[in-house]
N, C-alpha and C. Protein backbone atom coordinates (compact mmCIF):
# COMPACT_ATOMS: atom_id res chain seq x y z
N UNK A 1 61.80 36.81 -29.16
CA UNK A 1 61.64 37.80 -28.12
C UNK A 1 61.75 37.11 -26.76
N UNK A 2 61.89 37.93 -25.82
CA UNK A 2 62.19 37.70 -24.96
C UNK A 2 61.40 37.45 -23.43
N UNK A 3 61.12 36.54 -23.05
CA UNK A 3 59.65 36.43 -22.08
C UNK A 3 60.44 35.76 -20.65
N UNK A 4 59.65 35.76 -19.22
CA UNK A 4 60.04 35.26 -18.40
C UNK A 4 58.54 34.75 -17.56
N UNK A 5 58.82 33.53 -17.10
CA UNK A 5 57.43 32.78 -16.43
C UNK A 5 58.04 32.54 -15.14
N UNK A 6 57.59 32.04 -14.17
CA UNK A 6 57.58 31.66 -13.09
C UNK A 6 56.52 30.07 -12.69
N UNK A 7 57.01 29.62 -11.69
CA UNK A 7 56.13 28.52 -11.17
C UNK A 7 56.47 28.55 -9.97
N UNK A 8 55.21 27.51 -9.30
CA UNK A 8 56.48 27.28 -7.69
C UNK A 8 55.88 25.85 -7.97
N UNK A 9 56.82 25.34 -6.85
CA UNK A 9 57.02 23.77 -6.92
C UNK A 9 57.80 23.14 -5.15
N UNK A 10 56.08 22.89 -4.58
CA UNK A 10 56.25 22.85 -3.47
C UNK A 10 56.78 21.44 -3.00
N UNK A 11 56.82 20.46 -3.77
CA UNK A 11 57.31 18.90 -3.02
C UNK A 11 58.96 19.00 -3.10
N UNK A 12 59.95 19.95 -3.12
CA UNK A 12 61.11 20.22 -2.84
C UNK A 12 61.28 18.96 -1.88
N UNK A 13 62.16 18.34 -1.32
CA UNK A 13 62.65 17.42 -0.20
C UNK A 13 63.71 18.27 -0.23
N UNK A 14 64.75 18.63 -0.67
CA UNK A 14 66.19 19.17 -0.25
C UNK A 14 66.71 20.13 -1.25
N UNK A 15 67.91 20.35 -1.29
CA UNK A 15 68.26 21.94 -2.50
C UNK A 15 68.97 20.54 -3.59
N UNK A 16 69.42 19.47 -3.80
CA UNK A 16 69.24 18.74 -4.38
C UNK A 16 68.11 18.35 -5.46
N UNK A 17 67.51 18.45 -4.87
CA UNK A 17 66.00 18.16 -5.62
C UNK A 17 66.03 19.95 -6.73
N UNK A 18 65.70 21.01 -5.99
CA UNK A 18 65.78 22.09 -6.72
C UNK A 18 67.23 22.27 -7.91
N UNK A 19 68.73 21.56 -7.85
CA UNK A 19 69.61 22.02 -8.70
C UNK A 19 68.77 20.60 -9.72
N UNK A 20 68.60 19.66 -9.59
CA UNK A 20 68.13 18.38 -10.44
C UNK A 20 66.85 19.64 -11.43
N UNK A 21 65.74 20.08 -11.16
CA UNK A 21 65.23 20.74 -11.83
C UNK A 21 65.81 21.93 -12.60
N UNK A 22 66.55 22.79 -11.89
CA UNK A 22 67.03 23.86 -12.34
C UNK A 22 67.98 23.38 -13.69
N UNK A 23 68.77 22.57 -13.63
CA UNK A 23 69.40 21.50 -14.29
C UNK A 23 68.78 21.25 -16.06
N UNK A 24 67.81 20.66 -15.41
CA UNK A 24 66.55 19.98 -16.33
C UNK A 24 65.85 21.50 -17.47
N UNK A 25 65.87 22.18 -16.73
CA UNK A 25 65.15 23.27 -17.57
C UNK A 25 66.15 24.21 -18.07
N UNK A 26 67.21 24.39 -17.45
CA UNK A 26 68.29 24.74 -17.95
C UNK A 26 68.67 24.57 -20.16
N UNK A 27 68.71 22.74 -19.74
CA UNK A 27 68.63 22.60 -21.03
C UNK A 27 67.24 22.48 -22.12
N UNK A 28 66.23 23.28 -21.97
CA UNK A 28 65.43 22.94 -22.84
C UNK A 28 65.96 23.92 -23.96
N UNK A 29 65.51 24.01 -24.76
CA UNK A 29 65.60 24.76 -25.85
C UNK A 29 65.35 26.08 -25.53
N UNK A 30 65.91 27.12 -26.10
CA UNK A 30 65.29 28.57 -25.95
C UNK A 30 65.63 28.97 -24.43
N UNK A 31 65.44 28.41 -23.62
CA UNK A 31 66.09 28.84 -22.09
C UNK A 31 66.78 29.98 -22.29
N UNK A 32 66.90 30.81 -21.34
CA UNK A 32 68.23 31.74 -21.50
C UNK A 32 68.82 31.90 -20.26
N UNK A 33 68.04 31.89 -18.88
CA UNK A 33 68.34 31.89 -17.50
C UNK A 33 66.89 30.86 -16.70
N UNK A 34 67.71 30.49 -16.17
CA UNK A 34 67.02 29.57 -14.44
C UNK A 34 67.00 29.85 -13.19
N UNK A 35 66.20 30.32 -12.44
CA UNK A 35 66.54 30.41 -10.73
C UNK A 35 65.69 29.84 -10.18
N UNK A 36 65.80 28.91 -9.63
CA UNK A 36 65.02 28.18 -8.24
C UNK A 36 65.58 27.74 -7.28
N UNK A 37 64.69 28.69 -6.65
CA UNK A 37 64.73 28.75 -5.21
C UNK A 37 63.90 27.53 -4.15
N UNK A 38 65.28 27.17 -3.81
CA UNK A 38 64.61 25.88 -2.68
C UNK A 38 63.70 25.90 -1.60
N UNK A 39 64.05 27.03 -0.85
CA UNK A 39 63.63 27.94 0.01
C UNK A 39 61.52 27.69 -0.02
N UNK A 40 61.61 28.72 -1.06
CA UNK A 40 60.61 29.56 -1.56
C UNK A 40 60.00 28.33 -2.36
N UNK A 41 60.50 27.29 -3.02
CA UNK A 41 59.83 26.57 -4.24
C UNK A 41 59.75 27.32 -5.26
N UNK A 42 60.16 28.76 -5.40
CA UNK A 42 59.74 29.57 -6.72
C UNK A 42 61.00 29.27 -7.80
N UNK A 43 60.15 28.93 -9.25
CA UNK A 43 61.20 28.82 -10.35
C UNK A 43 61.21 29.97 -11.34
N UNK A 44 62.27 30.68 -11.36
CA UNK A 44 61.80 31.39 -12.50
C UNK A 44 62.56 31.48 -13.52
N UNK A 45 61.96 31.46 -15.11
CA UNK A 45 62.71 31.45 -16.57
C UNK A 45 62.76 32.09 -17.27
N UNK A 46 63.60 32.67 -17.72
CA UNK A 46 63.92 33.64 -18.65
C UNK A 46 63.92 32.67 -19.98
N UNK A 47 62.87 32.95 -20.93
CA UNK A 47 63.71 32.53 -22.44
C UNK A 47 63.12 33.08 -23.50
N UNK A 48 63.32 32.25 -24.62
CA UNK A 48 62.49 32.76 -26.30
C UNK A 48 61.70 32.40 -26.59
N UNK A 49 60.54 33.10 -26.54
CA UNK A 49 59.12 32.69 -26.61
C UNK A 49 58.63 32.12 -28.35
N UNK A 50 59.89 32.60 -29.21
CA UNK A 50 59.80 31.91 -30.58
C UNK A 50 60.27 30.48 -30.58
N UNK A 51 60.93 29.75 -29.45
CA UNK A 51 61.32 28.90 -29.34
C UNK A 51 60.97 28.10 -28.81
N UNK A 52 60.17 28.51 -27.18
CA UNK A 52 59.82 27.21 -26.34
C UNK A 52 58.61 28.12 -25.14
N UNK A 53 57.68 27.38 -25.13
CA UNK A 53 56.83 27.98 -23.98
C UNK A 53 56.47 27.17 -22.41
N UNK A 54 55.62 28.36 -21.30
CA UNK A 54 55.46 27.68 -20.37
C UNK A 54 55.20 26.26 -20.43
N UNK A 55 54.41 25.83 -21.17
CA UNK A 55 53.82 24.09 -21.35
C UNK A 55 55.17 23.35 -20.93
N UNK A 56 56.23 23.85 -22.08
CA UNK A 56 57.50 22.72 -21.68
C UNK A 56 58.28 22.53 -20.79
N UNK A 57 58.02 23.88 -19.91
CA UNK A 57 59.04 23.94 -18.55
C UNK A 57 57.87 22.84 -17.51
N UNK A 58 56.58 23.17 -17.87
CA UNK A 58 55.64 22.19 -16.67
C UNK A 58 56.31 21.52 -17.24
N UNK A 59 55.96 20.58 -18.79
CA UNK A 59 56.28 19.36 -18.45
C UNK A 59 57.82 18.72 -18.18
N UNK A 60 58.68 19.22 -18.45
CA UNK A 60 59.90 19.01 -17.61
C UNK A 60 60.15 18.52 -16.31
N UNK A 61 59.60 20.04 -15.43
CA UNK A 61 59.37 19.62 -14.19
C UNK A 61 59.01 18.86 -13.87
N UNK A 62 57.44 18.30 -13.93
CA UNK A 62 57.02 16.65 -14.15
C UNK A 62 57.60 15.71 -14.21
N UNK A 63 58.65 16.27 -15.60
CA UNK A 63 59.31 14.60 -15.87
C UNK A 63 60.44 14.26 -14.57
N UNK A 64 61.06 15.46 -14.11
CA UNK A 64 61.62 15.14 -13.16
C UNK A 64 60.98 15.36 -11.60
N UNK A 65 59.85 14.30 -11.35
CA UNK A 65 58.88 14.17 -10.59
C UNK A 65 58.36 14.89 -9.71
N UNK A 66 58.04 16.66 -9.77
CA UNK A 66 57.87 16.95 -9.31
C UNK A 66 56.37 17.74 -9.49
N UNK A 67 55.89 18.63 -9.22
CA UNK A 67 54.83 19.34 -9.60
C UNK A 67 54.67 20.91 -9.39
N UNK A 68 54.80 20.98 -11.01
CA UNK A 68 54.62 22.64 -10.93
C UNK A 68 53.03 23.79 -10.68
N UNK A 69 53.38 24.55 -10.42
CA UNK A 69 51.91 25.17 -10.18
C UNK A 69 52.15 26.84 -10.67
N UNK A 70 51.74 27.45 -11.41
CA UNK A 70 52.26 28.71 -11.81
C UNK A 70 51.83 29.54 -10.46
N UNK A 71 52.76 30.32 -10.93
CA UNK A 71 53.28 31.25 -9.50
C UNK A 71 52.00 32.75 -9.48
């Protein structure tokens, strides 16, 4: 089924930094859509909640050094 989360993720430095994440979560498993906004810091994901949950998009984000905070 089909679920969508959000985060924001305020240590952005440039829209660089936001496609490197968008990127990153893009490929996790189950994903289905990505939008983050540089702007705003807001991320938001569309995916399959039989497949992959909020936990893995934080830790993603993380891995690509940033810090998420749900929206």
């Amino acid at each position: 089924m089909s679920d969508t989360t959000q985060f924001r993720v305020l240590d952005f430095d440039c829209p660089t930094c936001a496609s490197t994440v968008e990127r990153a979560l893009s490929n996790v498993d189950g994903v289905q859509h990505v939008e983050v906004h540089y702007a705003t810091g807001r991320v938001e994901i569309e995916y399959d909640d039989s497949v992959t949950d909020p936990d893995a998009f934080a830790e993603t984000i993380e891995n690509q050094g940033y810090t998420p905070q749900p929206a």
